[in-house]
N, C-alpha and C. Protein backbone atom coordinates (compact mmCIF):
# COMPACT_ATOMS: atom_id res chain seq x y z
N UNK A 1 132.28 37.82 137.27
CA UNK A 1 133.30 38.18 138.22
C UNK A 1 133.00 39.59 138.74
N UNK A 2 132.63 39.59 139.66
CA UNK A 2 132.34 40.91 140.75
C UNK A 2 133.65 42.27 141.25
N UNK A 3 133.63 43.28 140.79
CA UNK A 3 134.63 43.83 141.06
C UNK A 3 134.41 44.43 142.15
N UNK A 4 135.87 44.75 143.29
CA UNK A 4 135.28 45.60 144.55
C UNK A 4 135.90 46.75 144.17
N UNK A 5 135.40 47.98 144.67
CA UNK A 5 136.01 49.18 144.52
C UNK A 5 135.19 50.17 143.39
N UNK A 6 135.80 50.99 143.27
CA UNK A 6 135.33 51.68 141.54
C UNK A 6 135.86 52.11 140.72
N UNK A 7 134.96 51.79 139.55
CA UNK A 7 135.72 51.32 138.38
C UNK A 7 136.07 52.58 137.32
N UNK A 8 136.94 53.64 137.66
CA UNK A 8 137.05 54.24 137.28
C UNK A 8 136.74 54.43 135.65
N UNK A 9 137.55 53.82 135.09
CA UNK A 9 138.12 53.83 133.49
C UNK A 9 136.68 53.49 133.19
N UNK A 10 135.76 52.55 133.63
CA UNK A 10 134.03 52.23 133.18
C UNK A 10 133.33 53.95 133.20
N UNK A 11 134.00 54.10 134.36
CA UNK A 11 133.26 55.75 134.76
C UNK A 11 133.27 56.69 133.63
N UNK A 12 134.47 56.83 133.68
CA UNK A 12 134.92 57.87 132.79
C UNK A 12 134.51 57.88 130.79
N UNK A 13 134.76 56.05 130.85
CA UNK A 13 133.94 55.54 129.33
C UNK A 13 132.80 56.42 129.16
N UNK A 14 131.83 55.41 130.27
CA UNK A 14 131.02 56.35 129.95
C UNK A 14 130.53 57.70 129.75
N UNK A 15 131.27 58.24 130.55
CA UNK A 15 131.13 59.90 130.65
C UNK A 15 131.32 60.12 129.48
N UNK A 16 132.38 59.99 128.79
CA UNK A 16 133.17 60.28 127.60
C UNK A 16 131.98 59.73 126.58
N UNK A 17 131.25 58.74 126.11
CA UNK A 17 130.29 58.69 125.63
C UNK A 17 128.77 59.54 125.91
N UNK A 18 129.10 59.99 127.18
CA UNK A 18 128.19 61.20 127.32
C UNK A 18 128.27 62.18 126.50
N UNK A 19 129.33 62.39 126.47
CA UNK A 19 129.86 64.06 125.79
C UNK A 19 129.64 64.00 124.38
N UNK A 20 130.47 63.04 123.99
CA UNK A 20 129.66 63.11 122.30
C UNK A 20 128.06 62.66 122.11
N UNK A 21 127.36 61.76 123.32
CA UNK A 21 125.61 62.28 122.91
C UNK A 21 125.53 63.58 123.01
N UNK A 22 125.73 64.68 123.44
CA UNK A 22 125.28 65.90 124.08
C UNK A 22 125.59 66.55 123.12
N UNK A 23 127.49 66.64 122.49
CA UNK A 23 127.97 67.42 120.90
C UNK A 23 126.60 66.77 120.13
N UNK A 24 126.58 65.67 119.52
CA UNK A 24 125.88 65.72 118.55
C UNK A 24 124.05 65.76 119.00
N UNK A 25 123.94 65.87 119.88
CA UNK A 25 122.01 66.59 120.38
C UNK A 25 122.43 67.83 119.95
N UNK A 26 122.94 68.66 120.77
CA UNK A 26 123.27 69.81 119.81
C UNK A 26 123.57 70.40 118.49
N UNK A 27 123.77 69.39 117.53
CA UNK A 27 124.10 69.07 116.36
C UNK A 27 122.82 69.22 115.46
N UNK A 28 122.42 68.16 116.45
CA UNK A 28 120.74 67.89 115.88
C UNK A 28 119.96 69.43 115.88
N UNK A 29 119.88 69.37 117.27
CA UNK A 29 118.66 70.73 117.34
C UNK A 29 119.33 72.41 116.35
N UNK A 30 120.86 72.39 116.30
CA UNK A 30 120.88 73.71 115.68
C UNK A 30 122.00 73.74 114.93
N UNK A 31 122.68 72.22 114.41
CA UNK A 31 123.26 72.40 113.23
C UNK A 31 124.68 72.58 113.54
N UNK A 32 126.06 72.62 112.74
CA UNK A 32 127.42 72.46 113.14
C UNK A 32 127.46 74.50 113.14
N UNK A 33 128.43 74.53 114.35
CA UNK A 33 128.60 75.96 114.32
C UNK A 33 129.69 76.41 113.62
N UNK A 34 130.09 77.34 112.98
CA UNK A 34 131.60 77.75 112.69
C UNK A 34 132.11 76.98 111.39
N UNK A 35 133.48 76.43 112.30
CA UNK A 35 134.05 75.51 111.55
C UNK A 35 134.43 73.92 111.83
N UNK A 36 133.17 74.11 112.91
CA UNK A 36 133.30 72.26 113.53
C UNK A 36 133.12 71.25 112.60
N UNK A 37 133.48 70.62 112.89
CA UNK A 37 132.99 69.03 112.05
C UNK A 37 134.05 68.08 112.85
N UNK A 38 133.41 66.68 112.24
CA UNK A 38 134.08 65.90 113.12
C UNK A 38 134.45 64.62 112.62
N UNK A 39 135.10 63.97 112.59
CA UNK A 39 135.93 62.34 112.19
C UNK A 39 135.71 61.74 113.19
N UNK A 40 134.38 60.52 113.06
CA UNK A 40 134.32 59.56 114.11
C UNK A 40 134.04 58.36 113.46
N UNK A 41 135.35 57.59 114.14
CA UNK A 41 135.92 55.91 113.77
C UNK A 41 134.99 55.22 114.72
N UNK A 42 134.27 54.14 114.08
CA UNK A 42 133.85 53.19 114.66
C UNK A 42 133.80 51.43 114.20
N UNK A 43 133.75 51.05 115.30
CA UNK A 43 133.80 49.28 114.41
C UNK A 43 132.79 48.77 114.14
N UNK A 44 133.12 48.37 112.64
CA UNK A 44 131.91 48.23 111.80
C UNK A 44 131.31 47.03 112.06
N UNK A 45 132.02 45.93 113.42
CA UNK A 45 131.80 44.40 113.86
C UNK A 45 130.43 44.52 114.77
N UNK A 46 130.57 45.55 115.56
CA UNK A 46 129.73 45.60 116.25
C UNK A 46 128.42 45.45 116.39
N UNK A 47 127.97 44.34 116.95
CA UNK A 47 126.50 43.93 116.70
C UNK A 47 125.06 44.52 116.26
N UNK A 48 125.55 45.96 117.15
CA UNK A 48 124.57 47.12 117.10
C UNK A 48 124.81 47.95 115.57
N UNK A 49 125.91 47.75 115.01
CA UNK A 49 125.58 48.47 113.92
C UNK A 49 124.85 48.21 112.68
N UNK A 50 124.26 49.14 111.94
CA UNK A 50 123.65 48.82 111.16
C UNK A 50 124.05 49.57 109.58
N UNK A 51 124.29 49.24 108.76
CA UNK A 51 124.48 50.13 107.18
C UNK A 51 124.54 48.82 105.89
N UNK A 52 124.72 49.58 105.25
CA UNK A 52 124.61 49.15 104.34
C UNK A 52 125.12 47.92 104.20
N UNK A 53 124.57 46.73 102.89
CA UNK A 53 125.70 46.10 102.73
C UNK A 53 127.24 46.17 102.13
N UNK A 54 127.27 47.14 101.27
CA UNK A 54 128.10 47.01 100.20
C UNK A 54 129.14 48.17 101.34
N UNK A 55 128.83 48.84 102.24
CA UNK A 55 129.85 49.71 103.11
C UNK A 55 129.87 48.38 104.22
N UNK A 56 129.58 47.67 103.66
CA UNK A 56 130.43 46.69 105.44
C UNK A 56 131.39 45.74 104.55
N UNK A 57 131.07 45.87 103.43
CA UNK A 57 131.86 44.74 102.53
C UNK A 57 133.05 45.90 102.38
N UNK A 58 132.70 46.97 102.33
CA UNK A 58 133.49 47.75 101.87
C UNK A 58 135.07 48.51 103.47
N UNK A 59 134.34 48.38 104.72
CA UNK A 59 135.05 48.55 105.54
C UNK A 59 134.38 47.47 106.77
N UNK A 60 134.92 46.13 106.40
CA UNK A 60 134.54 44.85 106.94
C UNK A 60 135.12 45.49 108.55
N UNK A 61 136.33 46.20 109.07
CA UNK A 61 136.45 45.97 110.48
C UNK A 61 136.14 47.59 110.96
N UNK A 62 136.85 48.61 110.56
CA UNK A 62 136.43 49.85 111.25
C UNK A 62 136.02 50.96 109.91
N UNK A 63 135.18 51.63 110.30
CA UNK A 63 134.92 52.77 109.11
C UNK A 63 135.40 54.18 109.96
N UNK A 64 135.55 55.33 109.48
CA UNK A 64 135.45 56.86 109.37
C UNK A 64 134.38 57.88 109.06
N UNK A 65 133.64 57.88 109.44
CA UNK A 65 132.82 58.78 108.97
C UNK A 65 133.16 60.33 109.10
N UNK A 66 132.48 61.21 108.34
CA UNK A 66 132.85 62.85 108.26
C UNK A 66 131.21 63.56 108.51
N UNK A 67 130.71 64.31 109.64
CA UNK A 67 130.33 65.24 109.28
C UNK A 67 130.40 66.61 109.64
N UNK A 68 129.96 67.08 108.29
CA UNK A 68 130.37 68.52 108.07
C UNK A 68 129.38 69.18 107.04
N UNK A 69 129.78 68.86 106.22
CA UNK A 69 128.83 69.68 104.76
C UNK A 69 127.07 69.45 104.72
N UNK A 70 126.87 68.21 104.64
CA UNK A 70 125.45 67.08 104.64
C UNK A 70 125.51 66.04 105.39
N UNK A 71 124.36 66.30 106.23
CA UNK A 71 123.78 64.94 106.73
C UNK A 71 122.49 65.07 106.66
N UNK A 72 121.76 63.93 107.79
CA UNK A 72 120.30 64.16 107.80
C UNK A 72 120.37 63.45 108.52
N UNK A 73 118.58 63.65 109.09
CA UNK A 73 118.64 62.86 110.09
C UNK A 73 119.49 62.22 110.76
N UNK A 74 119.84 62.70 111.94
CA UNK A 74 120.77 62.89 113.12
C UNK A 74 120.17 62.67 114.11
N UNK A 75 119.58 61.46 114.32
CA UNK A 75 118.75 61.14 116.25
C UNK A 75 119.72 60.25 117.35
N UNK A 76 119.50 60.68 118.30
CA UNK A 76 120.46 60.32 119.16
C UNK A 76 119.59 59.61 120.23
N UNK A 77 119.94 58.42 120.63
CA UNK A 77 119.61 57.71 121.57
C UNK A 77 120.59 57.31 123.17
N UNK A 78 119.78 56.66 123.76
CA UNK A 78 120.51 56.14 125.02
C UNK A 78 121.78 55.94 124.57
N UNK A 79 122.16 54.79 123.73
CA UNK A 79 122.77 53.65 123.36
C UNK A 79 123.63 54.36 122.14
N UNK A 80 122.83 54.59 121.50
CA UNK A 80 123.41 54.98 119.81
C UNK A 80 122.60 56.12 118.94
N UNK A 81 123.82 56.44 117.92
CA UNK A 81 122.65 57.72 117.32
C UNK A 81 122.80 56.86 115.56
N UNK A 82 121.78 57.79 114.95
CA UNK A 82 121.69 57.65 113.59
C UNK A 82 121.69 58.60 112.57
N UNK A 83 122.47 58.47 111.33
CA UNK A 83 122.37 59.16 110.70
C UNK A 83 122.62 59.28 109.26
N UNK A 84 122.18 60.43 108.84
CA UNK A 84 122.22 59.72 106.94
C UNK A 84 122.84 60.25 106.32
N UNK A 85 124.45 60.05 105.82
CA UNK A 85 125.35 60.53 105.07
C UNK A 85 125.25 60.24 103.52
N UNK A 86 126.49 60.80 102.83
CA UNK A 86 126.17 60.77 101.55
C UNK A 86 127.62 59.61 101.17
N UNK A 87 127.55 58.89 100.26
CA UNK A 87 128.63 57.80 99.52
C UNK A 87 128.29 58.56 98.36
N UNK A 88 129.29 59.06 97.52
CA UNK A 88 129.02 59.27 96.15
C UNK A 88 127.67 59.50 95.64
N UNK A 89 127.00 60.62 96.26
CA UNK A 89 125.41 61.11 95.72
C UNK A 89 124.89 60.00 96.10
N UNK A 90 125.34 59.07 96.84
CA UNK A 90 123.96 57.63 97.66
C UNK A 90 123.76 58.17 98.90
N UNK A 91 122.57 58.52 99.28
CA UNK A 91 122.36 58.70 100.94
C UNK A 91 122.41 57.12 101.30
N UNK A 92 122.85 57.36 102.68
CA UNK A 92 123.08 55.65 103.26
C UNK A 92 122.64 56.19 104.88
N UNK A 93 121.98 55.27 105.06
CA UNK A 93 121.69 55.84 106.59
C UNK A 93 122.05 54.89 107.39
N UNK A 94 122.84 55.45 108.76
CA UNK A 94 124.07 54.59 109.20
C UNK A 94 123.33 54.18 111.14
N UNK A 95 123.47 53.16 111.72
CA UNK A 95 122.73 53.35 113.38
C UNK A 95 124.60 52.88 113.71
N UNK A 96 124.67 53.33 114.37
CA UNK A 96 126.13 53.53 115.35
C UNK A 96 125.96 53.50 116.98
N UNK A 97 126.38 52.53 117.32
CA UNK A 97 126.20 52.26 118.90
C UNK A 97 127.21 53.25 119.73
N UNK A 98 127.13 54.20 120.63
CA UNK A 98 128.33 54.56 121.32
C UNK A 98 129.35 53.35 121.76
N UNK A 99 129.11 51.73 121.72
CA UNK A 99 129.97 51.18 122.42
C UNK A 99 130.93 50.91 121.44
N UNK A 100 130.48 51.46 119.98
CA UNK A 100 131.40 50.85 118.44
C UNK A 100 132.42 52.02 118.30
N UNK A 101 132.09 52.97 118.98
CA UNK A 101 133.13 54.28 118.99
C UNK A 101 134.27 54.14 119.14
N UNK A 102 135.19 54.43 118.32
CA UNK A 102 136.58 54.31 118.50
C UNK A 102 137.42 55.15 118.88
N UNK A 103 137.19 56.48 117.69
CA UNK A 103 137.82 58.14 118.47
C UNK A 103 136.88 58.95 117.65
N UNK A 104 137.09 59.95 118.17
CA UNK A 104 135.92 60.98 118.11
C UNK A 104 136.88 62.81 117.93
N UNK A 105 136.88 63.07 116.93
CA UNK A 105 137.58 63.96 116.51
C UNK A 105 137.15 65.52 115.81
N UNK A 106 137.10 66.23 116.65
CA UNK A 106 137.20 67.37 115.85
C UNK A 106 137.88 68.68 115.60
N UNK A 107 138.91 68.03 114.75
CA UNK A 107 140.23 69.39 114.12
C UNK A 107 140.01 70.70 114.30
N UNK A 108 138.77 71.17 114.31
CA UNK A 108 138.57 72.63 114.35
C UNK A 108 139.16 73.36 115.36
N UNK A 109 139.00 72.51 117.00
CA UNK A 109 139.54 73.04 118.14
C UNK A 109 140.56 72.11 118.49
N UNK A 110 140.93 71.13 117.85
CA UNK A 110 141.96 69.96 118.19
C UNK A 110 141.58 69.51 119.63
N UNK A 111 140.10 68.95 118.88
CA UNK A 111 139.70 67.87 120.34
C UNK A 111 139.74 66.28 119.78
N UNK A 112 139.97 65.91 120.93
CA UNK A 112 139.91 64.63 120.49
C UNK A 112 139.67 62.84 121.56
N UNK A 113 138.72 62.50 121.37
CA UNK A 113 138.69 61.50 122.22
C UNK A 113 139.43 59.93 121.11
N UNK A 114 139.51 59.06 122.08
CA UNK A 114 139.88 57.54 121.47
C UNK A 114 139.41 56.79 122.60
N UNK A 115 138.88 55.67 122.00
CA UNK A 115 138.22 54.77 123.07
C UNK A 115 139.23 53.44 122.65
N UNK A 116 139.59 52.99 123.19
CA UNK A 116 140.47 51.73 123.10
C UNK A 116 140.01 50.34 123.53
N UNK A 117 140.16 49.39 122.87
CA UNK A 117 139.46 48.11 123.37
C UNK A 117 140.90 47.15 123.89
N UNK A 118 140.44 46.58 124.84
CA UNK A 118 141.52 45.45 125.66
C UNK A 118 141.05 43.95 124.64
N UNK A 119 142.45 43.66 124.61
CA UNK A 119 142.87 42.50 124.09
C UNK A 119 141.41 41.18 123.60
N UNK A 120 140.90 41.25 124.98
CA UNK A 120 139.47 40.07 124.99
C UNK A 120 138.30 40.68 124.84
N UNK A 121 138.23 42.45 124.47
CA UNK A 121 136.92 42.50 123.38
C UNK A 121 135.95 41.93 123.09
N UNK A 122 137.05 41.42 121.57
CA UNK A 122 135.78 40.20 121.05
C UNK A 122 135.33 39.37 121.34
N UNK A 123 136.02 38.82 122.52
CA UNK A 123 135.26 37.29 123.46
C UNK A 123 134.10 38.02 124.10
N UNK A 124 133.65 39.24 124.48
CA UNK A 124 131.85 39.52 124.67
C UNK A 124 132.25 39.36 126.34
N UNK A 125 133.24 39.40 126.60
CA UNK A 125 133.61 39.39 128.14
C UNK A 125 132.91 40.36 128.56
N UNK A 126 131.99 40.92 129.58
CA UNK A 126 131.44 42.13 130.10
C UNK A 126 132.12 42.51 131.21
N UNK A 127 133.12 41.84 131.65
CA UNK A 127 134.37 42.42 132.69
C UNK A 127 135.16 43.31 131.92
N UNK A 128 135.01 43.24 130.63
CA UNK A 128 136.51 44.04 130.01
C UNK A 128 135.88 45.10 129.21
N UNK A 129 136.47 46.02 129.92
CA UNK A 129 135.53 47.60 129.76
C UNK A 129 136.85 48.01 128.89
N UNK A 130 136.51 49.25 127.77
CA UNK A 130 137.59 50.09 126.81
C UNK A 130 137.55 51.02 127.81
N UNK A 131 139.01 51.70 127.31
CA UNK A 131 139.87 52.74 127.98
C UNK A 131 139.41 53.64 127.44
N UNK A 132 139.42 54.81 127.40
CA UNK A 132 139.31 55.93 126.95
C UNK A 132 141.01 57.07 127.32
N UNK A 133 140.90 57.77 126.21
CA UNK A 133 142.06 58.43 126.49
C UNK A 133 141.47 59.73 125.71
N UNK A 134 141.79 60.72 126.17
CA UNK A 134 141.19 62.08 125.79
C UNK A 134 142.50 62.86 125.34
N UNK A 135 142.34 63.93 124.47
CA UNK A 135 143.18 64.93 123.93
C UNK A 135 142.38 66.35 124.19
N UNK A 136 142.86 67.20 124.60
CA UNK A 136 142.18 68.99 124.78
C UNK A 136 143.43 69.64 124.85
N UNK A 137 143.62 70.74 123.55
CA UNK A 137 144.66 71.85 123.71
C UNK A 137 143.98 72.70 123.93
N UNK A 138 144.78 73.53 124.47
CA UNK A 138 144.23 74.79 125.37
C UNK A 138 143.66 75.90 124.10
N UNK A 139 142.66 76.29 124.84
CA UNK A 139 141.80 77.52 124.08
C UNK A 139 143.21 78.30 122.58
N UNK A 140 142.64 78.54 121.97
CA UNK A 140 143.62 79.74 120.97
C UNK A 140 143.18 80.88 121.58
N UNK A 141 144.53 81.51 122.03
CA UNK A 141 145.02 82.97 122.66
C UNK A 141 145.06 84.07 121.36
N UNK A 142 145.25 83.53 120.41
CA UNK A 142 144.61 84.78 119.29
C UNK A 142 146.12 84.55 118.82
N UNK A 143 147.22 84.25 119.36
CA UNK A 143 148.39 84.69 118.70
C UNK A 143 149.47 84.10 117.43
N UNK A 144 148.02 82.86 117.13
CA UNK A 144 148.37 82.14 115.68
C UNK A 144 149.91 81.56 115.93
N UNK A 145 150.65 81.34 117.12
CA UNK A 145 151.41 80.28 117.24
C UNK A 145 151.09 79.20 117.65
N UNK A 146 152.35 78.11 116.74
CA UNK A 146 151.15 76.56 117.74
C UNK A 146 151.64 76.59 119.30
N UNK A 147 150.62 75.80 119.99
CA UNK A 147 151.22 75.27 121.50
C UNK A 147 152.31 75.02 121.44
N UNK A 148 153.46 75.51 122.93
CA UNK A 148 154.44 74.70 122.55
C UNK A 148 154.57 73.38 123.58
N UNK A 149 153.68 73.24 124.51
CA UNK A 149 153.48 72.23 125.03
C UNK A 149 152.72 70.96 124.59
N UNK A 150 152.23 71.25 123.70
CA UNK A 150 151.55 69.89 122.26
C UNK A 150 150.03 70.11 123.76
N UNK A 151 149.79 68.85 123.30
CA UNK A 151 148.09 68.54 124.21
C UNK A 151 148.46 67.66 125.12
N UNK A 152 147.56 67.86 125.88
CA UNK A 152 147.43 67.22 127.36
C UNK A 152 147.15 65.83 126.74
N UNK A 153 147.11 64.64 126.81
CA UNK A 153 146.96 63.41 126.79
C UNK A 153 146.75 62.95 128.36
N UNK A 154 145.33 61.98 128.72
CA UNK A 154 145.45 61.14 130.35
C UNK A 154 145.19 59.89 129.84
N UNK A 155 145.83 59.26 129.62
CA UNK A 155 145.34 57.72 129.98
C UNK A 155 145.32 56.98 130.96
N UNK A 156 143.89 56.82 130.77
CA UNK A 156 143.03 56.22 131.85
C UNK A 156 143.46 54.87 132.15
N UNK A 157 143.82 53.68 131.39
CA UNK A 157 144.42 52.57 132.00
C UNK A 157 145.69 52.43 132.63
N UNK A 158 146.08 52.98 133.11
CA UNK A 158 147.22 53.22 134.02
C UNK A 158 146.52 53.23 135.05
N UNK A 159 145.95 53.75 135.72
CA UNK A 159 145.20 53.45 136.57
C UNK A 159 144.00 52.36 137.22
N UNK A 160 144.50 51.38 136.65
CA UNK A 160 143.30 50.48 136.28
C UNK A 160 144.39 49.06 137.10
N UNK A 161 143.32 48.23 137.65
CA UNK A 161 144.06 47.24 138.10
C UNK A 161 143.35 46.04 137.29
């Protein structure tokens, strides 16, 4: 089914999967700065992924991953990056598709992306693109109060026909 017009919310997906290849290339070449780190949910259904067995038995629909302290090998591709975390002193080395991305989080500056999937997903429909919805609070002004306007939230399917 041919869409006319443009497809915004596809646009912006992708973009938004841009941005976290680019955080974590940077990651790669010189390491987490400060006090970044990051919580990124992905679904563990997804064709493209790859890990272990006993972590898919173990988070059969979505996992969490953390990094911060240790990783390794961290390569980033078109499509998907890879990388080798630790389970209880087990390195496990994980391939993660950007399309398995769910939200993408990092507390340090209270950023935060979520990618959302529509209802027919799992039917492999290639008409039915995920939403993306983004979170950014404004820079810290130094004055150690919280925002009192909370974070900007846009969701992108509102706009979507």
């Amino acid at each position: 089914m041919a869409r006319s017009g443009l497809d915004y919310g596809g646009m912006m997906h992708r973009a938004m999967q841009g941005l976290i290849a680019e955080v974590l290339r940077q990651i790669a070449r010189e390491g987490l700065p400060g006090d970044h780190h990051f919580f990124i949910t992905f679904d563990t259904r997804d064709d493209g992924v790859e890990m272990a067995a006993w972590l898919r038995d173990r988070y059969p629909e979505e996992m969490t991953i953390v990094i911060q302290h240790w990783f390794d090998n961290l390569t980033i591709q078109a499509d998907h990056f890879t990388i080798t975390l630790n389970f209880g002193n087990q390195p496990e080395p994980l391939k993660i598709p950007f399309d398995a991305l769910r939200t993408f989080v990092d507390p340090s500056v209270e950023f935060g992306l979520r990618f959302e999937t529509q209802d027919g997903d799992e039917d492999g429909d290639e008409d039915e693109e995920a939403d993306a919805e983004y979170q950014l609070d404004a820079e810290d002004d130094g004055d150690d109060k919280p925002p009192s306007g909370g974070a900007d939230v846009v969701r992108l399917d509102r706009w979507r026909k």
